[in-house]
N, C-alpha and C. Protein backbone atom coordinates (compact mmCIF):
# COMPACT_ATOMS: atom_id res chain seq x y z
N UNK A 1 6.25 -90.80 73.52
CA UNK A 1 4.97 -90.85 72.85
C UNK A 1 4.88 -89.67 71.89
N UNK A 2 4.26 -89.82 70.51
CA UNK A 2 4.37 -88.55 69.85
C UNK A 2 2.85 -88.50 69.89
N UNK A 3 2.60 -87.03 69.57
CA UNK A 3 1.61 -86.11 69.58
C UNK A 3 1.29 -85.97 68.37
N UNK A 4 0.02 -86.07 67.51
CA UNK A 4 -0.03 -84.92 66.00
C UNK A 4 -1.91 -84.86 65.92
N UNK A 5 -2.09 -83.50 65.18
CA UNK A 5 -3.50 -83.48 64.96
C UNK A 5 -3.37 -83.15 63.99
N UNK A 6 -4.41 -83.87 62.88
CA UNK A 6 -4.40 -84.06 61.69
C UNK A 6 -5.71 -83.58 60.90
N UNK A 7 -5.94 -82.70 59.77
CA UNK A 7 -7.38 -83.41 59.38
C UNK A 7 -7.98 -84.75 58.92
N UNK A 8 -8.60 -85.07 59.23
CA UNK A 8 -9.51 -86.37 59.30
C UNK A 8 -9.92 -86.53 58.03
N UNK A 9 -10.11 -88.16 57.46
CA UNK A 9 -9.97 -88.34 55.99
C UNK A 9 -11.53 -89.44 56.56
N UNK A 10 -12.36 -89.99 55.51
CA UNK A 10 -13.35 -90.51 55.46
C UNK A 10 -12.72 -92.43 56.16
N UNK A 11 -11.59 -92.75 55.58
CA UNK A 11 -10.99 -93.53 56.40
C UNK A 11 -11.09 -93.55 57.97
N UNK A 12 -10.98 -92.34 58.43
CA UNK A 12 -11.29 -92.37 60.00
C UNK A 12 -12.36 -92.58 60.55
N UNK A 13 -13.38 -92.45 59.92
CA UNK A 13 -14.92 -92.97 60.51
C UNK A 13 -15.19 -93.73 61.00
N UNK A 14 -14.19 -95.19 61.43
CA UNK A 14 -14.98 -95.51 62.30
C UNK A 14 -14.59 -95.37 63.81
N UNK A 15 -12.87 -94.74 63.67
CA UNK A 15 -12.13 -94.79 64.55
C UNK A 15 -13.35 -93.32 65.80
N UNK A 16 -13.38 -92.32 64.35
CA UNK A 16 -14.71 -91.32 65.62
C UNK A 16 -15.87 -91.98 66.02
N UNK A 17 -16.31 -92.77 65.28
CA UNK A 17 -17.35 -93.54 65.35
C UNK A 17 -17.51 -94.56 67.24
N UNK A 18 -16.03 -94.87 67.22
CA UNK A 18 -15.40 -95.85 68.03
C UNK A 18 -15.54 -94.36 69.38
N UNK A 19 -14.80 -94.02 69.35
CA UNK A 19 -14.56 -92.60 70.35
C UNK A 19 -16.46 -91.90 70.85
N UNK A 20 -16.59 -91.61 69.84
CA UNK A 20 -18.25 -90.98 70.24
C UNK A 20 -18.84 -91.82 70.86
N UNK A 21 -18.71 -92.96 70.45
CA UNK A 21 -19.67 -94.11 71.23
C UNK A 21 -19.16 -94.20 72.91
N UNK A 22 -17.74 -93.79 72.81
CA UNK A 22 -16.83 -94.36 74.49
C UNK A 22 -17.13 -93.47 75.72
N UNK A 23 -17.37 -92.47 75.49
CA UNK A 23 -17.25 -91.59 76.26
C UNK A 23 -18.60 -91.79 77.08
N UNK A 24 -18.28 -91.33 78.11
CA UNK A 24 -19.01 -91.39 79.42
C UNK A 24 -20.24 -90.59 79.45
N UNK A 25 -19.24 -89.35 79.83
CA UNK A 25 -20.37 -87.89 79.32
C UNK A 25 -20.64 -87.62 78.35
N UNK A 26 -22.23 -86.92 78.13
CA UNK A 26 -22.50 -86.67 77.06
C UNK A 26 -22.57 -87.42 76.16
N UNK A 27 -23.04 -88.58 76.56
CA UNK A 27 -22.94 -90.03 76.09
C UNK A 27 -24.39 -90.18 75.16
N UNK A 28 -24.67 -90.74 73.94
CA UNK A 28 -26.11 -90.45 73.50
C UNK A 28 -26.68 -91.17 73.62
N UNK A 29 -27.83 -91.24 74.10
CA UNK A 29 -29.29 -92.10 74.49
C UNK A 29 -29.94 -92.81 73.64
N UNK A 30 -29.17 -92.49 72.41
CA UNK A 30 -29.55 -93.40 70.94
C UNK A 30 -28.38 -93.38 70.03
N UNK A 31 -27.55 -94.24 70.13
CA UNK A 31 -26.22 -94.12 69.30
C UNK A 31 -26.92 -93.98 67.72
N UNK A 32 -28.36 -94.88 67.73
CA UNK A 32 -28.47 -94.32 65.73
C UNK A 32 -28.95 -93.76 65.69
N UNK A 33 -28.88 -92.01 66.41
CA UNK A 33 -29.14 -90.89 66.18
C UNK A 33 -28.22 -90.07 65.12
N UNK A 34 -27.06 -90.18 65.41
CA UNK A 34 -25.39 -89.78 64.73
C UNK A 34 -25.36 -91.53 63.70
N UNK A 35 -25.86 -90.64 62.77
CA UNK A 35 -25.41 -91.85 61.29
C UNK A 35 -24.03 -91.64 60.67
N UNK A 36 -23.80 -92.70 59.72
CA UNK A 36 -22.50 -92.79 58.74
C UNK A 36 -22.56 -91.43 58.28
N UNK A 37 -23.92 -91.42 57.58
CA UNK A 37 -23.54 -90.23 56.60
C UNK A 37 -23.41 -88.55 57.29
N UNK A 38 -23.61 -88.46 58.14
CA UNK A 38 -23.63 -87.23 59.32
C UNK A 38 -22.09 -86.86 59.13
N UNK A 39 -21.14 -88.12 59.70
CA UNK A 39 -19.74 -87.95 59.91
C UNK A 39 -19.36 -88.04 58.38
N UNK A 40 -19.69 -88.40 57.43
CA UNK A 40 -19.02 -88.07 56.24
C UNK A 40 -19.37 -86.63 55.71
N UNK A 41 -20.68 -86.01 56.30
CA UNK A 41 -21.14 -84.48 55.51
C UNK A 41 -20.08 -83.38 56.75
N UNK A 42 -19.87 -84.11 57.51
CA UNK A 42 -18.56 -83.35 58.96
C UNK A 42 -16.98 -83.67 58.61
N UNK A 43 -17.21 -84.40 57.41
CA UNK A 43 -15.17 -84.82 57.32
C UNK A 43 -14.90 -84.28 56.09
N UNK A 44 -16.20 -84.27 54.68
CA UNK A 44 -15.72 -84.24 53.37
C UNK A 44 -16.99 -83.48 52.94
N UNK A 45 -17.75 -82.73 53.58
CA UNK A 45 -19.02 -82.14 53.37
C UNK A 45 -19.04 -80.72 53.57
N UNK A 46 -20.45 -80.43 54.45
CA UNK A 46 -20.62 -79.07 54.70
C UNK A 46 -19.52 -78.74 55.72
N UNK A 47 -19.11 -79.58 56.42
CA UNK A 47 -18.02 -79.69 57.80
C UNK A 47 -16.54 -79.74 57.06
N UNK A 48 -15.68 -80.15 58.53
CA UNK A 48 -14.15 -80.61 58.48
C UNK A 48 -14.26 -81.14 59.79
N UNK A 49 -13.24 -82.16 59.95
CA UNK A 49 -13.04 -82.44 61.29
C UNK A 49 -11.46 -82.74 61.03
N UNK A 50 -11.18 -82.87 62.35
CA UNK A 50 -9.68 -82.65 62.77
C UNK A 50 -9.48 -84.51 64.15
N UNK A 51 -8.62 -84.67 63.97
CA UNK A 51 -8.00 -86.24 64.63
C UNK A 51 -6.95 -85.72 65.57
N UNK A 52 -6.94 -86.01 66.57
CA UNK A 52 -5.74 -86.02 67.61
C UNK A 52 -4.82 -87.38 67.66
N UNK A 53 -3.86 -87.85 67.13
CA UNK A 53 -3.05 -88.86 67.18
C UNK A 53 -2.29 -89.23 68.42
N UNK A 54 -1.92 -90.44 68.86
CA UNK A 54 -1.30 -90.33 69.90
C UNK A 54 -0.38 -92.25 69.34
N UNK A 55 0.97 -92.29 69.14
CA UNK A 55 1.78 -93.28 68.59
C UNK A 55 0.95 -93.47 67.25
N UNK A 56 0.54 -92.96 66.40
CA UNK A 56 -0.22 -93.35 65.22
C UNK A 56 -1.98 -93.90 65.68
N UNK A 57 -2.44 -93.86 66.85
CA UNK A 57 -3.95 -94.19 67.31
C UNK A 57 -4.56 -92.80 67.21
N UNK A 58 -5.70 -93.10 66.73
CA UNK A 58 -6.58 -91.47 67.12
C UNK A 58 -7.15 -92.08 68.19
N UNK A 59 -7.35 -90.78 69.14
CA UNK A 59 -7.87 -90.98 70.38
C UNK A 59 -8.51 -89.73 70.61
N UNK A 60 -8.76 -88.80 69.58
CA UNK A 60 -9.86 -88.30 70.18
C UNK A 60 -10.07 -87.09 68.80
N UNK A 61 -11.08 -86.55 68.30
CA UNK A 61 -11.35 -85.46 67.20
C UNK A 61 -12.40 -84.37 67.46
N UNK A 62 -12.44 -83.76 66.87
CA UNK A 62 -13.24 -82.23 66.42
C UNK A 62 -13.69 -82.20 65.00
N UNK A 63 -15.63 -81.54 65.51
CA UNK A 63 -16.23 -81.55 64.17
C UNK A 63 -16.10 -80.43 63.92
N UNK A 64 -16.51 -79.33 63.16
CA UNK A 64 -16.36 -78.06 63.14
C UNK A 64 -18.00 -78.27 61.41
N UNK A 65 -19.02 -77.50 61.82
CA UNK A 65 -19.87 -77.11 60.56
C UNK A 65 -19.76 -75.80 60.44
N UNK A 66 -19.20 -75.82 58.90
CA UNK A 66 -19.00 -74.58 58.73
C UNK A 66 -20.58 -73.77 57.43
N UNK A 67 -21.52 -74.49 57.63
CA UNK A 67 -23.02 -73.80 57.01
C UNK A 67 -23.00 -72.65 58.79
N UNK A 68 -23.36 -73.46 59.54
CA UNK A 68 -23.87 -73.08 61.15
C UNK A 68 -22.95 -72.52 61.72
N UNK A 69 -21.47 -72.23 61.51
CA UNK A 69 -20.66 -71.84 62.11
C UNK A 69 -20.51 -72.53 63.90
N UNK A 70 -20.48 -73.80 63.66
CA UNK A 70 -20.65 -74.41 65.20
C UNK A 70 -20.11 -75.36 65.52
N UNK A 71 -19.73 -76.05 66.81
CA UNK A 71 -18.97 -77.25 66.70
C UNK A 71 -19.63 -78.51 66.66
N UNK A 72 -19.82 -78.89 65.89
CA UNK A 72 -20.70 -80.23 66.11
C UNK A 72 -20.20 -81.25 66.94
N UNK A 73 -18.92 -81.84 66.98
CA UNK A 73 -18.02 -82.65 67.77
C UNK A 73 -16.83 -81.99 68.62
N UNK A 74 -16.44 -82.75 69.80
CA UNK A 74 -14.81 -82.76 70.05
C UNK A 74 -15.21 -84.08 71.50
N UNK A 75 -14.47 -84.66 71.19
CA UNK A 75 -14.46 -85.82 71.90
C UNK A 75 -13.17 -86.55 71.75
N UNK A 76 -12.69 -86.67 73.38
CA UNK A 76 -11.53 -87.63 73.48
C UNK A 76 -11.79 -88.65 74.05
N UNK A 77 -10.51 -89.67 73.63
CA UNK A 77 -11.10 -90.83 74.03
C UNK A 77 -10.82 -91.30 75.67
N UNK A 78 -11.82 -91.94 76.52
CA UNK A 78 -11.64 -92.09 77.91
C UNK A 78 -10.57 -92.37 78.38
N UNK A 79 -9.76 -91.60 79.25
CA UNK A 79 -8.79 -92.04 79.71
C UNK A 79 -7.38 -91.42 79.02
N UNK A 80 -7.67 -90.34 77.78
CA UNK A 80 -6.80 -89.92 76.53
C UNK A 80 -7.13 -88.15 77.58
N UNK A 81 -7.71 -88.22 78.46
CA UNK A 81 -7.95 -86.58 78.91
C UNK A 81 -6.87 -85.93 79.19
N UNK A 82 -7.01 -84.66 79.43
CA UNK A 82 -5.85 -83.82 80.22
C UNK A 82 -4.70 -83.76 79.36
N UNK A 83 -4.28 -84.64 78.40
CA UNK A 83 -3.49 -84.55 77.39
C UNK A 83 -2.92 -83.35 76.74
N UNK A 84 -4.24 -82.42 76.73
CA UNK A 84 -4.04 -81.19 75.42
C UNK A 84 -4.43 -81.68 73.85
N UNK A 85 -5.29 -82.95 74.02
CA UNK A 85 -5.80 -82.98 72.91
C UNK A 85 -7.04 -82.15 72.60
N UNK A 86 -7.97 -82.02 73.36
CA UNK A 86 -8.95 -81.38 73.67
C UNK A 86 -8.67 -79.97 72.78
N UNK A 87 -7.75 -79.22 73.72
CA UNK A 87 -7.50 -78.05 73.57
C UNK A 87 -7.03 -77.75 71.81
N UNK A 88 -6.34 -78.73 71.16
CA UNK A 88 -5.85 -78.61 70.47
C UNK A 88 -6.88 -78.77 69.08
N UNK A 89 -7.63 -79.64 69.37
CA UNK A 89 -8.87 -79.87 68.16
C UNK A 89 -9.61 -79.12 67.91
N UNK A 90 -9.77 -78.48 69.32
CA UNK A 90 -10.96 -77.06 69.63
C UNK A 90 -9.84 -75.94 68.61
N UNK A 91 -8.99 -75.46 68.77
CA UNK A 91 -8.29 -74.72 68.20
C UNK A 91 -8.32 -75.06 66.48
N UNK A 92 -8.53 -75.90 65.95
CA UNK A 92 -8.24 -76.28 64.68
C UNK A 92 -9.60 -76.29 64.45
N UNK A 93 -10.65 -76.32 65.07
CA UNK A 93 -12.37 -76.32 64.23
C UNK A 93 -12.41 -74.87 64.52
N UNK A 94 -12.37 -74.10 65.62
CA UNK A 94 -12.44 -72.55 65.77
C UNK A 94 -11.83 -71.79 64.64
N UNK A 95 -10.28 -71.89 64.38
CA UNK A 95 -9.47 -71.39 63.49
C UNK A 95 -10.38 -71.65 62.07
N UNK A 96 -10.74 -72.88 61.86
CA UNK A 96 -11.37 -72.93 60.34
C UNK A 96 -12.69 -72.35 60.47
N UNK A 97 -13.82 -72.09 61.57
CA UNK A 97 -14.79 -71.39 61.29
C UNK A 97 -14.14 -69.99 61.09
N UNK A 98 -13.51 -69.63 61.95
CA UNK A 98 -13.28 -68.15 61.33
C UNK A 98 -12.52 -67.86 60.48
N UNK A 99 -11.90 -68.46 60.10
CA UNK A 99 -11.33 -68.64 58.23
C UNK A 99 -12.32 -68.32 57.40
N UNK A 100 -13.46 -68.87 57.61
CA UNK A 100 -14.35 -69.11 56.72
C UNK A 100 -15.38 -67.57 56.86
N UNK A 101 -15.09 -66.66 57.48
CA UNK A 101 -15.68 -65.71 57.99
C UNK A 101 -16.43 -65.63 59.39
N UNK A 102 -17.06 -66.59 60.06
CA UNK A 102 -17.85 -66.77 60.92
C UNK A 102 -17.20 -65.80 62.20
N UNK A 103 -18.13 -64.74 62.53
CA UNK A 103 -17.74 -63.91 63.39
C UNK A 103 -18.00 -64.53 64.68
N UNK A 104 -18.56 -65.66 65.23
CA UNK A 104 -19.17 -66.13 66.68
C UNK A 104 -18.67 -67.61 66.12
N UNK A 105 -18.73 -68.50 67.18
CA UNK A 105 -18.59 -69.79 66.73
C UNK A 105 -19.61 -70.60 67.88
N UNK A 106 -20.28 -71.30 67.90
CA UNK A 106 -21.23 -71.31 68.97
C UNK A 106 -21.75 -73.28 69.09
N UNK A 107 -21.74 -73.82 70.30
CA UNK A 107 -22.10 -75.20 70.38
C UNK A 107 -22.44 -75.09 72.18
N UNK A 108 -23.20 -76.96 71.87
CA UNK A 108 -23.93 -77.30 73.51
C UNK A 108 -23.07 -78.47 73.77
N UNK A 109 -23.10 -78.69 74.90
CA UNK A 109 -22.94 -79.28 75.61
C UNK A 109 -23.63 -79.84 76.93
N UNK A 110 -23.28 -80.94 77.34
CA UNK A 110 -24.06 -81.54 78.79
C UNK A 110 -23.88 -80.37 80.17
N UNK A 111 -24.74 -79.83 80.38
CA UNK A 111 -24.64 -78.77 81.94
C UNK A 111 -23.84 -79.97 82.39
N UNK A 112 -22.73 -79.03 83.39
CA UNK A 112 -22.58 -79.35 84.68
C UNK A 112 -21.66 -80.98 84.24
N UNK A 113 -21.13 -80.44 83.32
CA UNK A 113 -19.81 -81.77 82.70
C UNK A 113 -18.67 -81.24 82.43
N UNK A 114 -17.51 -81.94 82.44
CA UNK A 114 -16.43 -81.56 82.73
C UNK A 114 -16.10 -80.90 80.95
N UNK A 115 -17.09 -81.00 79.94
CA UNK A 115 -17.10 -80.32 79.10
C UNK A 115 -17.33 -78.89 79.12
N UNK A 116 -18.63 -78.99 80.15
CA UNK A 116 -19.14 -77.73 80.49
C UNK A 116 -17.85 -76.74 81.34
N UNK A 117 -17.17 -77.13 81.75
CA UNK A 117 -16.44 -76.92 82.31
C UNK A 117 -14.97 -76.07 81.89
N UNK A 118 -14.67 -77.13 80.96
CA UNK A 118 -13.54 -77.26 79.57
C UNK A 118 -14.08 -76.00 78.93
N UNK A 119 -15.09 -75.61 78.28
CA UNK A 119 -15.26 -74.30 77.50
C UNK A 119 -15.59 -73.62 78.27
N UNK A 120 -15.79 -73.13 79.43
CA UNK A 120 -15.78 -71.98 80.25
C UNK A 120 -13.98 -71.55 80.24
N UNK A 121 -13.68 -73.10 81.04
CA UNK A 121 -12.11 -72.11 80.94
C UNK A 121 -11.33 -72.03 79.68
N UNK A 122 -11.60 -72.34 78.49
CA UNK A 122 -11.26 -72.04 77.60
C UNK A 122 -11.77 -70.29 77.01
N UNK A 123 -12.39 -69.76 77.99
CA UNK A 123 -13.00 -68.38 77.90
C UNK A 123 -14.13 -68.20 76.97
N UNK A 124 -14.92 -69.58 76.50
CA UNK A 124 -16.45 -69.58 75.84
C UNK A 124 -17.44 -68.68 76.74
N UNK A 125 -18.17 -67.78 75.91
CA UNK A 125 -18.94 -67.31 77.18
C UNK A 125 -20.02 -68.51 77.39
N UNK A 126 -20.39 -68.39 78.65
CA UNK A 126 -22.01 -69.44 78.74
C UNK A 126 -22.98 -68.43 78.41
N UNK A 127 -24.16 -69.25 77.63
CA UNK A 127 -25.46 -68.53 77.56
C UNK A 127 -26.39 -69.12 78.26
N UNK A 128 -27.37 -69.14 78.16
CA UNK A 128 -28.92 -69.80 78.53
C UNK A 128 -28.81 -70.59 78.22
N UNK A 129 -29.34 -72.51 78.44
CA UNK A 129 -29.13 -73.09 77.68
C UNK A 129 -30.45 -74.08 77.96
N UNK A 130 -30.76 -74.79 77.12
CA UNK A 130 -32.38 -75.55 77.17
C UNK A 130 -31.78 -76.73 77.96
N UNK A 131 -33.20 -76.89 79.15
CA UNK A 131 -32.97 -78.57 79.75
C UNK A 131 -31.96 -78.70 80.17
N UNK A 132 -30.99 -79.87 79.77
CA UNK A 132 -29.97 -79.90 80.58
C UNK A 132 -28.34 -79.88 79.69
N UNK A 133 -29.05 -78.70 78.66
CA UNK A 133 -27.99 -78.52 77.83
C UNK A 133 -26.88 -76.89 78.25
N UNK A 134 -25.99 -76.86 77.64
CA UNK A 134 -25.29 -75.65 78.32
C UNK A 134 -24.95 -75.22 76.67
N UNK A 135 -25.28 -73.77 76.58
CA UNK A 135 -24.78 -73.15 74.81
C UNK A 135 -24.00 -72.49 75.55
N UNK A 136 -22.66 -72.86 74.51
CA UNK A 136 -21.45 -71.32 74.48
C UNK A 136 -21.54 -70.67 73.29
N UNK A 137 -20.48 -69.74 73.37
CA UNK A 137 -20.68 -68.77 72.03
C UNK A 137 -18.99 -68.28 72.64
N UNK A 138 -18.09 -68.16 71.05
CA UNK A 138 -16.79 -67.80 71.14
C UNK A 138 -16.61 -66.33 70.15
N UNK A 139 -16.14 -65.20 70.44
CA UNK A 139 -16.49 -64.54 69.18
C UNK A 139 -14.96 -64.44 68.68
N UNK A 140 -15.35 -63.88 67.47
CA UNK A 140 -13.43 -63.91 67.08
C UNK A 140 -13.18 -62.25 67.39
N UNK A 141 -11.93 -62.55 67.84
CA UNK A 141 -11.23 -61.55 68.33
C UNK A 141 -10.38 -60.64 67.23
């Protein structure tokens, strides 16, 4: 099986489109909350996002906004876990916020999900976080 992470071209939209919708956790309570044009101002906009390939399929990507310095996305696709795709998308939206100067890089997540989880041991610190959301914050080193 080959491996590649790519940046993401406006072509891929629906394949994230497809992925955001799959996932279990952190699943949204109104899919037409996240519009077309959201993921195009995150691929060719104020953002970048990044594609994890797996035999030529994406199966899972990273948003990265670089106005907010934050991650807007990273989502793999069910069953695509444990891979090192995760790890690897997170690395490619982090790397381009702090390219871009951003001294902190900072996003939420679902408390008490194996996301929540995923950026702890990725060494995110946890902060306070509203309801049943969890904020990290990464600073650059």
């Amino acid at each position: 099986m080959t491996h590649s992470i790519r940046p993401a071209v406006l072509a891929d939209i629906p394949a994230l489109t497809r992925i955001r919708l799959a996932v279990v956790e952190n699943a949204l309570s109104d899919p037409a909350r996240i519009t077309h044009a959201m993921y195009v101002d995150h691929v060719a906009g104020r953002g970048r996002s990044w594609v994890a390939e797996a035999d030529g399929v994406i199966v899972g990507f990273s948003s990265a906004d670089g106005t907010t310095g934050s991650i807007w996305a990273l989502f793999v696709e069910p069953g695509r876990e444990g891979h090192g795709y995760g790890k690897a998308l997170l690395r490619e939206a982090v790397g381009w916020l702090f390219a871009l100067g951003h001294a902190h890089v900072r996003l939420t997540t679902g408390a008490g999900t194996r996301a929540d989880r995923f950026y702890a041991a990725q060494g995110w610190r946890r902060d306070a976080g509203a309801g049943k959301d969890a904020a990290f914050t990464l600073a650059r080193r």
